[in-house]
C-alpha atoms as a PDB file:
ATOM      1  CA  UNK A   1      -5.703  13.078  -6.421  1.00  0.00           C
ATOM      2  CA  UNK A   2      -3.057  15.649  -6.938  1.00  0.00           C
ATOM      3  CA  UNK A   3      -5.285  18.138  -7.803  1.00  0.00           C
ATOM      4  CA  UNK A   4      -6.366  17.762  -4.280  1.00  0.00           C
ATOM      5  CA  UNK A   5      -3.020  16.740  -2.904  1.00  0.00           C
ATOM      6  CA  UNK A   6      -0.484  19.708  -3.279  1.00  0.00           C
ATOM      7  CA  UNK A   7      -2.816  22.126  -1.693  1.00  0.00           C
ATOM      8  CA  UNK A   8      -3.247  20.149   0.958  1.00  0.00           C
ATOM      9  CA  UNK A   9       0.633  19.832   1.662  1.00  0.00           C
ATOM     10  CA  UNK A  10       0.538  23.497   1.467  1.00  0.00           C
ATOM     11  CA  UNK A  11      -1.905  24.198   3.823  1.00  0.00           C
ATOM     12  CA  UNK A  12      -1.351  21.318   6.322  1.00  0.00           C
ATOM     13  CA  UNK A  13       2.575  20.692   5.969  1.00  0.00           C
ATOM     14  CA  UNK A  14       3.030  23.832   8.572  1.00  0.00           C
ATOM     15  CA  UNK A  15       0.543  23.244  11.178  1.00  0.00           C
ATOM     16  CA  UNK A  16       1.524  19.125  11.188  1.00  0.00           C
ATOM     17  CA  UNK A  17       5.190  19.794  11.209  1.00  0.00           C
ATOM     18  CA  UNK A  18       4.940  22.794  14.017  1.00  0.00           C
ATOM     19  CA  UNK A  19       2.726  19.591  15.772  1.00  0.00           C
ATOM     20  CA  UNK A  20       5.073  17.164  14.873  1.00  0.00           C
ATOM     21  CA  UNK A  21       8.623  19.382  15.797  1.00  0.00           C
ATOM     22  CA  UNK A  22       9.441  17.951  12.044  1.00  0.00           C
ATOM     23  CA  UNK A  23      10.912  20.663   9.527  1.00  0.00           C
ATOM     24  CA  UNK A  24       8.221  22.917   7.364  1.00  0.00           C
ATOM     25  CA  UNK A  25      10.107  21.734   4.012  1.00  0.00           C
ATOM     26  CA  UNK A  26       7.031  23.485   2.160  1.00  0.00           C
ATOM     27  CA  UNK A  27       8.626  26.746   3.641  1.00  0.00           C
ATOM     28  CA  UNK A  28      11.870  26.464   2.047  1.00  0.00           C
ATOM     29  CA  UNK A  29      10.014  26.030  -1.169  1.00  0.00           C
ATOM     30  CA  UNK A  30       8.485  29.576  -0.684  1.00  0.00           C
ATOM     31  CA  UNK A  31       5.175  27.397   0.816  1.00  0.00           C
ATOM     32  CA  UNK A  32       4.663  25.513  -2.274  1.00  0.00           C
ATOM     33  CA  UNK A  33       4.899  21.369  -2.044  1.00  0.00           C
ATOM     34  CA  UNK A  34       8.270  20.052  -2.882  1.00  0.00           C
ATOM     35  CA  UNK A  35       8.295  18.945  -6.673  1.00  0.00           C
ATOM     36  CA  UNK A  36      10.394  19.083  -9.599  1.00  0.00           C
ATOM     37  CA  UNK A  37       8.765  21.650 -10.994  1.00  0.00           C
ATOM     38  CA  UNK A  38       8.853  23.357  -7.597  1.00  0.00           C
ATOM     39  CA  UNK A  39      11.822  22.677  -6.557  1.00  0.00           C
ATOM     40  CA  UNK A  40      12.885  21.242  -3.051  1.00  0.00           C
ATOM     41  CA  UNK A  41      13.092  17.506  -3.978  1.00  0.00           C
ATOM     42  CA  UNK A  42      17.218  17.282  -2.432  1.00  0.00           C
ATOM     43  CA  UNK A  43      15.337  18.164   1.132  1.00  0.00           C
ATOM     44  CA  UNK A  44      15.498  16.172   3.580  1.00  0.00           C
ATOM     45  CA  UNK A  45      14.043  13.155   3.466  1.00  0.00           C
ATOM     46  CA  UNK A  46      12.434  13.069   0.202  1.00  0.00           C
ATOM     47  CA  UNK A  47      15.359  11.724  -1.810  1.00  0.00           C
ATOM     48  CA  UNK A  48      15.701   8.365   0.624  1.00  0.00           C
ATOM     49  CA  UNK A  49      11.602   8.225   0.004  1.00  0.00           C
ATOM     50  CA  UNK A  50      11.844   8.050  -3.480  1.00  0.00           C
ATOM     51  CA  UNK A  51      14.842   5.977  -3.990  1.00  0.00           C
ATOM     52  CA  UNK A  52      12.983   3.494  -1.048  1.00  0.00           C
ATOM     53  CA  UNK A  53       9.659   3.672  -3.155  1.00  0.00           C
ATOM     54  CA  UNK A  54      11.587   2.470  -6.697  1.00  0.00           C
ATOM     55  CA  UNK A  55      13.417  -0.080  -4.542  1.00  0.00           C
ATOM     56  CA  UNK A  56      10.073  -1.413  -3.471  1.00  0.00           C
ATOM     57  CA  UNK A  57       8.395  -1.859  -7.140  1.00  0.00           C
ATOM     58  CA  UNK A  58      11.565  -2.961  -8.658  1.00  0.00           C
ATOM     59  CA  UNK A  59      10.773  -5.760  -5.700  1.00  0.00           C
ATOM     60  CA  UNK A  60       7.462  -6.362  -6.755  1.00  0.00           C
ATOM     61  CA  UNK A  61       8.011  -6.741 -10.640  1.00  0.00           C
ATOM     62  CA  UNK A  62      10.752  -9.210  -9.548  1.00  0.00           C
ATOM     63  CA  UNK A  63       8.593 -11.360  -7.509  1.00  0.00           C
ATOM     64  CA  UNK A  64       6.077 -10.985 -10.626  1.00  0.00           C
ATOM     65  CA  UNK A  65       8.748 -12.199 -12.923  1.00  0.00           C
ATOM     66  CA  UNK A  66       9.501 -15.427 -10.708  1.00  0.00           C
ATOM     67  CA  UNK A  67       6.238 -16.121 -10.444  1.00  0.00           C
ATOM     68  CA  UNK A  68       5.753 -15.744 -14.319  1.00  0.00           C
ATOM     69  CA  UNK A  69       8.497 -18.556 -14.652  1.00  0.00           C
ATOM     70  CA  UNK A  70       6.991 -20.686 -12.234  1.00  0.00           C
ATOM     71  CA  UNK A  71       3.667 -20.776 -13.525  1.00  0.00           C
ATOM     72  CA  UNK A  72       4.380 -20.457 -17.282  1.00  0.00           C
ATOM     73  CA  UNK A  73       1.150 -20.046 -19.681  1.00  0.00           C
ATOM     74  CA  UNK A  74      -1.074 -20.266 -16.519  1.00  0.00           C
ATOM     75  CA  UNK A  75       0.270 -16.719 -15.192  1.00  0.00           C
ATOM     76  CA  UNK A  76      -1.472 -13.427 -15.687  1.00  0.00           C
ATOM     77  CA  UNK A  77      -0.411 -10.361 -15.331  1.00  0.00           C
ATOM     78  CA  UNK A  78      -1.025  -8.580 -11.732  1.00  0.00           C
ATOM     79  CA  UNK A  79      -1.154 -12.812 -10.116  1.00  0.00           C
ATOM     80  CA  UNK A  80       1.568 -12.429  -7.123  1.00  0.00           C
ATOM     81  CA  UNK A  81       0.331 -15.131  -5.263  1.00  0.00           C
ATOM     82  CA  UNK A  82      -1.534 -13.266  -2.858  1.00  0.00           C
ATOM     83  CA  UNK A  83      -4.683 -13.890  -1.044  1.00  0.00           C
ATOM     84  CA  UNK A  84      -7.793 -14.518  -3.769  1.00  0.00           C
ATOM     85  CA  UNK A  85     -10.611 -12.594  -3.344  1.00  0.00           C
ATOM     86  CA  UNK A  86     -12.524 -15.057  -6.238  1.00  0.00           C
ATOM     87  CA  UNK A  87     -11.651 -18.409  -7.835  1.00  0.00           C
ATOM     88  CA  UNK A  88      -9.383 -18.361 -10.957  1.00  0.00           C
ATOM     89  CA  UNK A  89     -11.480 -18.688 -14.153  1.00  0.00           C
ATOM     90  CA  UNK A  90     -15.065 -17.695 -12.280  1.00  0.00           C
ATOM     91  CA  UNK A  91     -16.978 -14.421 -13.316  1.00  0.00           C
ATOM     92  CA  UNK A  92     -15.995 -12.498 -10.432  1.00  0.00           C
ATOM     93  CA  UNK A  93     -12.484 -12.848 -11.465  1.00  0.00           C
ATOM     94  CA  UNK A  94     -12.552 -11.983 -15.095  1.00  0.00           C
ATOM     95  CA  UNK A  95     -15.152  -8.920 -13.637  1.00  0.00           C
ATOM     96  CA  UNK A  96     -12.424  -8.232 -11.074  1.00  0.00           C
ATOM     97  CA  UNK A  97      -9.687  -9.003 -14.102  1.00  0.00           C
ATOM     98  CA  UNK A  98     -11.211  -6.119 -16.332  1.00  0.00           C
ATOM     99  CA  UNK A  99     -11.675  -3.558 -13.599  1.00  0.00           C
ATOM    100  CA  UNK A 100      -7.960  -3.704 -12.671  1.00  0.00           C
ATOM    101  CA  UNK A 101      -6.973  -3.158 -16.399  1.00  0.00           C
ATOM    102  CA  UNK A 102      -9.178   0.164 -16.635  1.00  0.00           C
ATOM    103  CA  UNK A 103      -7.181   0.990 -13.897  1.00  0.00           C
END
């Protein structure tokens, strides 16, 4: 997705933010997408999105954790308590199980 991604931002990141009245940050990078190689990460607000973003997982892996305490032996990895899409022990899970580990 990357590979796709940062020419994208390049392309689009003028025309949405002219749209927008938001600031071309791929313009101060010399029109290449803020990265570290690229430079331009301190803009704006990238550093709140990032720091936001590893707030949110650290969040997540928390919950994880409680819920791994909770449910003791029972728990496996990826089970927040969410919504089921199949029964715990069926075939769709385990088939469901294995695809999100290839992931």
């Amino acid at each position: 997705l990357a590979a796709v991604a940062f020419p994208l931002q390049e392309k689009l990141n003028p025309l949405l933010a002219a749209q927008f009245r938001m600031p071309n940050l791929v313009a101060e990078t010399g029109g290449l997408s803020p990265t570290v190689l690229n430079g331009g990460l301190e803009q704006g607000p990238i550093p709140a999105a990032v720091l936001a973003f590893a707030v949110l997982v650290s969040l997540v892996e928390l919950r994880g954790l409680d819920i791994k305490k909770a449910e003791g032996d029972s728990w496996v990895p990826g089970d927040y308590g969410t919504l089921r899409i199949a029964e715990r022990g069926s075939e769709q899970y385990f088939s469901l199980q294995e695809g999100e580990i290839w992931n």
